[in-house]
Protein backbone atom coordinates (compact mmCIF):
# COMPACT_ATOMS: atom_id res chain seq x y z
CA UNK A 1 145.35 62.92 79.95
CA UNK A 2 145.78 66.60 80.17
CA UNK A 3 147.98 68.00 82.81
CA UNK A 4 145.95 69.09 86.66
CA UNK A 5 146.52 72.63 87.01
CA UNK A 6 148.24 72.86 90.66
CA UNK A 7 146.08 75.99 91.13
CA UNK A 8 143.08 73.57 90.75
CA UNK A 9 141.68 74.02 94.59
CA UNK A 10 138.62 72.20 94.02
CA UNK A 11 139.82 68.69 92.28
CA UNK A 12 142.48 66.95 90.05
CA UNK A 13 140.81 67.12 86.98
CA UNK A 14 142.56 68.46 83.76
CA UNK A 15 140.90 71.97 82.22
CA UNK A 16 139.43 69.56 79.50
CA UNK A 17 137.78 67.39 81.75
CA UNK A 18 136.88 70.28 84.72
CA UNK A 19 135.30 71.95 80.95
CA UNK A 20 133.46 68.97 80.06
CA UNK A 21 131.32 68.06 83.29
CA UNK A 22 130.19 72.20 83.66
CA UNK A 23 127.81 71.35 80.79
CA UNK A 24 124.15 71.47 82.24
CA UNK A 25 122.57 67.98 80.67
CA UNK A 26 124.35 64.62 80.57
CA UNK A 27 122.55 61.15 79.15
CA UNK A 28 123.61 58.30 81.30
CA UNK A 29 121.92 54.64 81.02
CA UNK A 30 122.81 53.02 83.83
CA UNK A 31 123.84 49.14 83.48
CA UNK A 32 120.91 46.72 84.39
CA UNK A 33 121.12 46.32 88.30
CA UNK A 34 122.15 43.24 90.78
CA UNK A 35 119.55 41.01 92.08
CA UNK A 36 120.38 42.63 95.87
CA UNK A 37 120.31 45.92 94.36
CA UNK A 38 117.21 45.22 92.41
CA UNK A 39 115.24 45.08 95.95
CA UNK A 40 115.57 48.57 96.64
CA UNK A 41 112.87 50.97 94.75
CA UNK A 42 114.99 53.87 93.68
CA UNK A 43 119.16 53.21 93.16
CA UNK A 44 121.34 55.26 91.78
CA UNK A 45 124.14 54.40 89.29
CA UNK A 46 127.88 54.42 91.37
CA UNK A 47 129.30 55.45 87.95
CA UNK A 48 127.39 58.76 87.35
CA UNK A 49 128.01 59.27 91.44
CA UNK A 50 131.79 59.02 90.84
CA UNK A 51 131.91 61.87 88.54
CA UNK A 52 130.26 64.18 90.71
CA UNK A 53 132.79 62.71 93.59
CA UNK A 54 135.57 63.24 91.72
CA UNK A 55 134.65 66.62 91.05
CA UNK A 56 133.69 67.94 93.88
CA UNK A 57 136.77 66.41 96.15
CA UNK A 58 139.85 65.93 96.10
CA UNK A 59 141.46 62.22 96.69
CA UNK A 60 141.03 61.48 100.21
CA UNK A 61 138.17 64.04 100.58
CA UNK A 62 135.66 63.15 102.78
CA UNK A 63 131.90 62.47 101.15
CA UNK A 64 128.60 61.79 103.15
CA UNK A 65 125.04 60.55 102.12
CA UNK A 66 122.32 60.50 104.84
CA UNK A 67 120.39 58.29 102.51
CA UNK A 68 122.52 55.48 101.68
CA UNK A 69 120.15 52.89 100.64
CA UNK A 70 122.28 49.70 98.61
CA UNK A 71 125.53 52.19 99.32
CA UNK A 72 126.13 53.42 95.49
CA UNK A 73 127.87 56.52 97.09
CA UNK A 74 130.28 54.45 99.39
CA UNK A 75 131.26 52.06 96.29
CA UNK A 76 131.64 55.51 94.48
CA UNK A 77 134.14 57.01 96.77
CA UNK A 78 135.63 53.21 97.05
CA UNK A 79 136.35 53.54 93.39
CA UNK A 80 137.92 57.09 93.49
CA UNK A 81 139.66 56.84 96.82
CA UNK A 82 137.53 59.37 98.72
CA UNK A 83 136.57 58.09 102.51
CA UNK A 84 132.97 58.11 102.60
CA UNK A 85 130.47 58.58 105.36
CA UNK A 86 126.20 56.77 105.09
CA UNK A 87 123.48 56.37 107.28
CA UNK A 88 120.80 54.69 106.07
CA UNK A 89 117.46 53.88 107.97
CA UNK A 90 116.56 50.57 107.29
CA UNK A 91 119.00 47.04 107.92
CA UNK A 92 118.07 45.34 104.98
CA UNK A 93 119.46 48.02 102.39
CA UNK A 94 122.33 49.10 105.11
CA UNK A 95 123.32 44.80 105.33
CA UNK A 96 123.49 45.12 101.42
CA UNK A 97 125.74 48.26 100.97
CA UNK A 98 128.09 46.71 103.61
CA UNK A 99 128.10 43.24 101.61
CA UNK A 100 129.24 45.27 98.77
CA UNK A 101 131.66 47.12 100.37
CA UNK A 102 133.11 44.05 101.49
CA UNK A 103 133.41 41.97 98.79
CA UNK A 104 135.56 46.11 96.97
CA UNK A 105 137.62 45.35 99.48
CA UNK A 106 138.39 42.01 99.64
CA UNK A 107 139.22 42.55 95.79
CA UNK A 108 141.13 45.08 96.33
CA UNK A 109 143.52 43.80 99.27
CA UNK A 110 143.68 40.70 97.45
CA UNK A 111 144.94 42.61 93.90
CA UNK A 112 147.57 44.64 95.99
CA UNK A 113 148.80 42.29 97.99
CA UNK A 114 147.38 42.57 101.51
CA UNK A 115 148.38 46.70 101.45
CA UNK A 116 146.27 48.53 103.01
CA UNK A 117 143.04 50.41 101.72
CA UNK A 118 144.04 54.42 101.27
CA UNK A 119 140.35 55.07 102.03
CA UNK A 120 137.36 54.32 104.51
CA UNK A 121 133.99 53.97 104.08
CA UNK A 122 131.78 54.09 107.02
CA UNK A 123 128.16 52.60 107.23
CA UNK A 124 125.76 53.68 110.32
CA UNK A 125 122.64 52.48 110.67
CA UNK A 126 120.29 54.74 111.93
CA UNK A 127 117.85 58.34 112.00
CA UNK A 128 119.34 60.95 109.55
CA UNK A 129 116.89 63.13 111.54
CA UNK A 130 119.42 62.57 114.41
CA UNK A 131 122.96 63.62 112.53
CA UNK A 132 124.48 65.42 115.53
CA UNK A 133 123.83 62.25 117.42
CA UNK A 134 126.12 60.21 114.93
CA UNK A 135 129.03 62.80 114.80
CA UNK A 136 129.40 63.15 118.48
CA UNK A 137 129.42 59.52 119.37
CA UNK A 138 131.13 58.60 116.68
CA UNK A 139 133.70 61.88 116.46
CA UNK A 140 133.43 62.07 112.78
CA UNK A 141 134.64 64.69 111.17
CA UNK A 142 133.48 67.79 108.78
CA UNK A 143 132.73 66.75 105.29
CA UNK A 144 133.46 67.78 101.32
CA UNK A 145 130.92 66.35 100.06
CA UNK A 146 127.27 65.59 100.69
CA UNK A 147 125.51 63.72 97.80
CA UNK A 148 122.18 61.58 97.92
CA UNK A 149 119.21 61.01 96.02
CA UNK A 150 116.03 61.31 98.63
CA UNK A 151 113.59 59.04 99.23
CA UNK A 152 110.70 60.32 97.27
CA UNK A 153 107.97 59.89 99.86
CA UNK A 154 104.45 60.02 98.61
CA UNK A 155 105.91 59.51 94.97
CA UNK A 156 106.92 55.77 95.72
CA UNK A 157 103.43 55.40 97.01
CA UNK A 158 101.77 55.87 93.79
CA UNK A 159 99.60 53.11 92.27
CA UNK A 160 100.87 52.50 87.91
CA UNK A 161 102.17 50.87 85.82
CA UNK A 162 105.98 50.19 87.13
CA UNK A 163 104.43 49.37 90.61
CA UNK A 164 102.80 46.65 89.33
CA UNK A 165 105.77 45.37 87.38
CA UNK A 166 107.86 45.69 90.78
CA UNK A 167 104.74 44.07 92.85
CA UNK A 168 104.61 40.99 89.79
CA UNK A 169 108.38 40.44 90.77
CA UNK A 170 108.03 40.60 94.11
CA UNK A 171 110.46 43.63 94.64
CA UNK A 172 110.11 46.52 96.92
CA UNK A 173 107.68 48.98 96.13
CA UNK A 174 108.65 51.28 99.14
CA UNK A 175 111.17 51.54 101.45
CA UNK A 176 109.24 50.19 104.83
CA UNK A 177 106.56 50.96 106.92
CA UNK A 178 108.76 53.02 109.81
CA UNK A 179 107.75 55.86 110.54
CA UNK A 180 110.86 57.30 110.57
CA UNK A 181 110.46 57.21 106.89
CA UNK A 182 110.70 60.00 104.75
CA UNK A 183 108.99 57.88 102.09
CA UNK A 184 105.93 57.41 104.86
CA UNK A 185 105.36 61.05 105.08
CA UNK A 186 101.95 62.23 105.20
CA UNK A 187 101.81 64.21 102.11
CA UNK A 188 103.89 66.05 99.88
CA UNK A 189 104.31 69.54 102.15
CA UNK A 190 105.15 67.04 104.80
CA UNK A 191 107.96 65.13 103.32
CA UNK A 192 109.42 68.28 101.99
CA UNK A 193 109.11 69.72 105.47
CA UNK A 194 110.68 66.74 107.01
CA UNK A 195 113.73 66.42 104.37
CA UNK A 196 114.47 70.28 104.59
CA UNK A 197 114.75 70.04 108.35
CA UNK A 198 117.74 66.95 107.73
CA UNK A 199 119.37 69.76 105.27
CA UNK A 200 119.44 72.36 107.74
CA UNK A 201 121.02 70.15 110.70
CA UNK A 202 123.42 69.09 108.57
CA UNK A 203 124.99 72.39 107.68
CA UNK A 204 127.21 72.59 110.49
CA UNK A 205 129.00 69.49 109.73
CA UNK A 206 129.95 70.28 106.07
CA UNK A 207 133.52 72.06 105.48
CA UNK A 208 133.50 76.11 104.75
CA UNK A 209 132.93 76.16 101.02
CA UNK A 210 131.74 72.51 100.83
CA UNK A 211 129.35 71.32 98.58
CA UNK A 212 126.23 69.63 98.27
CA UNK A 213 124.42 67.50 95.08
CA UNK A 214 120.86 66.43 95.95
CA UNK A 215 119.18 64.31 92.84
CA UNK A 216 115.61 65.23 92.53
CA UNK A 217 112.58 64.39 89.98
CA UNK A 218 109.63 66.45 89.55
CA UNK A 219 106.23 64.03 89.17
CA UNK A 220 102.89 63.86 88.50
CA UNK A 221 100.45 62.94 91.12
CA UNK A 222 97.04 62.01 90.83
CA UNK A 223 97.18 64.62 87.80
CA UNK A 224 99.13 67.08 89.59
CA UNK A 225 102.57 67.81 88.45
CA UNK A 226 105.01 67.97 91.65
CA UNK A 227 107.39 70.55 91.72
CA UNK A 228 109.33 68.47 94.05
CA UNK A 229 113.27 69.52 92.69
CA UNK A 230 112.10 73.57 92.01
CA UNK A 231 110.67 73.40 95.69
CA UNK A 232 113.39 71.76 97.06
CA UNK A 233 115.74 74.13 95.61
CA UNK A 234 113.61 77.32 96.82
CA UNK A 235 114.18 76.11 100.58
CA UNK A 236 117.30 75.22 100.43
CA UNK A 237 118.72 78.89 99.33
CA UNK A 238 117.76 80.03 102.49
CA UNK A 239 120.95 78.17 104.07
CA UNK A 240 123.36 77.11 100.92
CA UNK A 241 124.16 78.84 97.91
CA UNK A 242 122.48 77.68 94.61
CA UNK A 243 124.87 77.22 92.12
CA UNK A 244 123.29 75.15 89.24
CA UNK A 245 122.06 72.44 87.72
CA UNK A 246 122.71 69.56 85.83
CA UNK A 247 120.04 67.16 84.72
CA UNK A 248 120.20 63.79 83.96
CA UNK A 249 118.89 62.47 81.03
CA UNK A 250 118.01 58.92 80.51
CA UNK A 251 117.23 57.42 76.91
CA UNK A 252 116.36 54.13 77.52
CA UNK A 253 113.19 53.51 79.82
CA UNK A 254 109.91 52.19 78.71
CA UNK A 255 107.30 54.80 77.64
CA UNK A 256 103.70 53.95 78.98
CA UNK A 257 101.05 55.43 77.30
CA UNK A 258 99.65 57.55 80.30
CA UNK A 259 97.14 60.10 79.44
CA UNK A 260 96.95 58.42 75.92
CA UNK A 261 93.65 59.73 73.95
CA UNK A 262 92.58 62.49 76.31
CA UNK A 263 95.34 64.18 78.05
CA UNK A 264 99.42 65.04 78.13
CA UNK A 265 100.88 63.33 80.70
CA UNK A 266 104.67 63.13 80.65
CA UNK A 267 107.41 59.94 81.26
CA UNK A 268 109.71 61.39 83.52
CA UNK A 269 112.61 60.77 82.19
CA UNK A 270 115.21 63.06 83.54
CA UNK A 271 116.36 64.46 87.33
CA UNK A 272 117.69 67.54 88.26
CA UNK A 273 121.09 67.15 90.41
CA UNK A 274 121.14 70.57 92.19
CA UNK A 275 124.24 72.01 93.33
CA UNK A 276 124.70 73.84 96.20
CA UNK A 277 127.56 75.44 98.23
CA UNK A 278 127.87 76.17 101.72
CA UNK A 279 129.15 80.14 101.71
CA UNK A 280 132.72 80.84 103.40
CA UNK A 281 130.92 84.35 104.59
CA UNK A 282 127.47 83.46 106.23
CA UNK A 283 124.44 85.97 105.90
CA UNK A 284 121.73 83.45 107.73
């Protein structure tokens, strides 16, 4: 491995690997998921998470995700010895991410001999409508690193093909019936509404010159295409800096012939991890 420039502010990666992750598209399959992990509708791979992570932070940096789900974020920072902050709404996925925490760190007191851990990883339960809540009563502190993948309201609510698989199988095919929910929002301008106002609280707990990865898919809906990730992205540059993109490509998903015969209708095969910065100077 390349030598870490000690002028390197941001992270310890080499100038080869620093190079390599700037490139706007990746392809990244992830493994076939965990029977616990399987129960939640929309996980996202701890391995793709971790290069973000270790890009973004330094060891020891602190990383949040207001949408924890199964906890792929937490094992993430686990794995590259960041401490890592989640709240996620409902017990079932929040009892699951702890399980797998536990079991990381059983492994890993047990490898090194009772030491102990370098990092923490923190699991709340609770309303990421209600983040200034959590920091005052729990006195955490200002953060590196948000990353999370959103619940996709109205899009998990959609009637197809993979629903049915999911229903046949008797997995989730939404995340509950709370109203809390962002994925029971009344419509699309709600749930954007809603998710934007969780963005906007949270500003004031991330670091000067922090950053910020929110995965995002655009989707058709009832044969409108959603520009959920563009619209996203427009709101959110009125508080954070924009400063890219890189999408995620995946190559090996089933194609279902929607729209066969009579119309284009695209598989959706790729999200858009927008990056954003919180500015040192502030124009708001």
């Amino acid at each position: 491995m390349s030598e870490v420039s000690p002028e390197n502010r941001l992270n310890e990666l080499s100038a080869q690997e620093w190079l390599r992750f700037t490139k706007t598209w990746f392809i990244h399959n992830p493994p076939p998921r965990k029977k616990a992990e399987l129960l939640h509708p929309a996980k996202y791979p701890e391995k793709m998470i971790e290069e973000f992570v270790r890009f973004f932070t330094k060891e020891g940096g602190i990383v949040f995700d207001p949408f924890l789900g199964t906890g792929s974020t937490l094992v993430a920072c686990h794995n590259s010895n960041r401490n890592g902050i989640g709240i996620e709404l409902q017990e079932k996925y929040a009892k699951i991410a702890r399980e797998r925490l536990q079991k990381l760190e059983s492994q890993l007191k047990l490898d090194e001999q009772g030491s102990k851990l370098k990092a923490k990883q923190v699991i709340l339960r609770g309303n990421s409508a209600e983040l200034e809540k959590y920091w005052k009563e729990y006195n955490l502190p200002l953060v590196d690193l948000v990353i999370t993948s959103p619940p996709y309201g109205p899009m998990l609510n959609k009637k197809g093909l993979v629903a049915k698989e999911r229903e046949e199988e008797g997995l989730d095919l939404k995340y509950s019936d709370d109203a809390n929910d962002l994925g029971n929002a009344a419509g699309y301008d709600d749930f954007l509404e809603k998710l934007m106002r969780i963005f906007v609280q949270m500003k004031p707990l991330i670091k000067e010159e922090g950053h910020l990865v929110v995965i995002l898919q655009n989707y058709m809906d009832k044969g409108e295409y959603k520009m959920l990730a563009w619209d996203f992205a427009r709101e959110m540059t009125k508080y954070f800096q924009l400063r890219g993109e890189r999408v995620w490509c995946q190559d090996n998903k089933t194609l279902y012939p929607y729209g066969y015969r009579y119309s284009f209708v695209p598989n959706v095969h790729h999200h858009y991890c927008l990056i954003f910065r919180k500015r040192k100077v502030e124009n708001d």
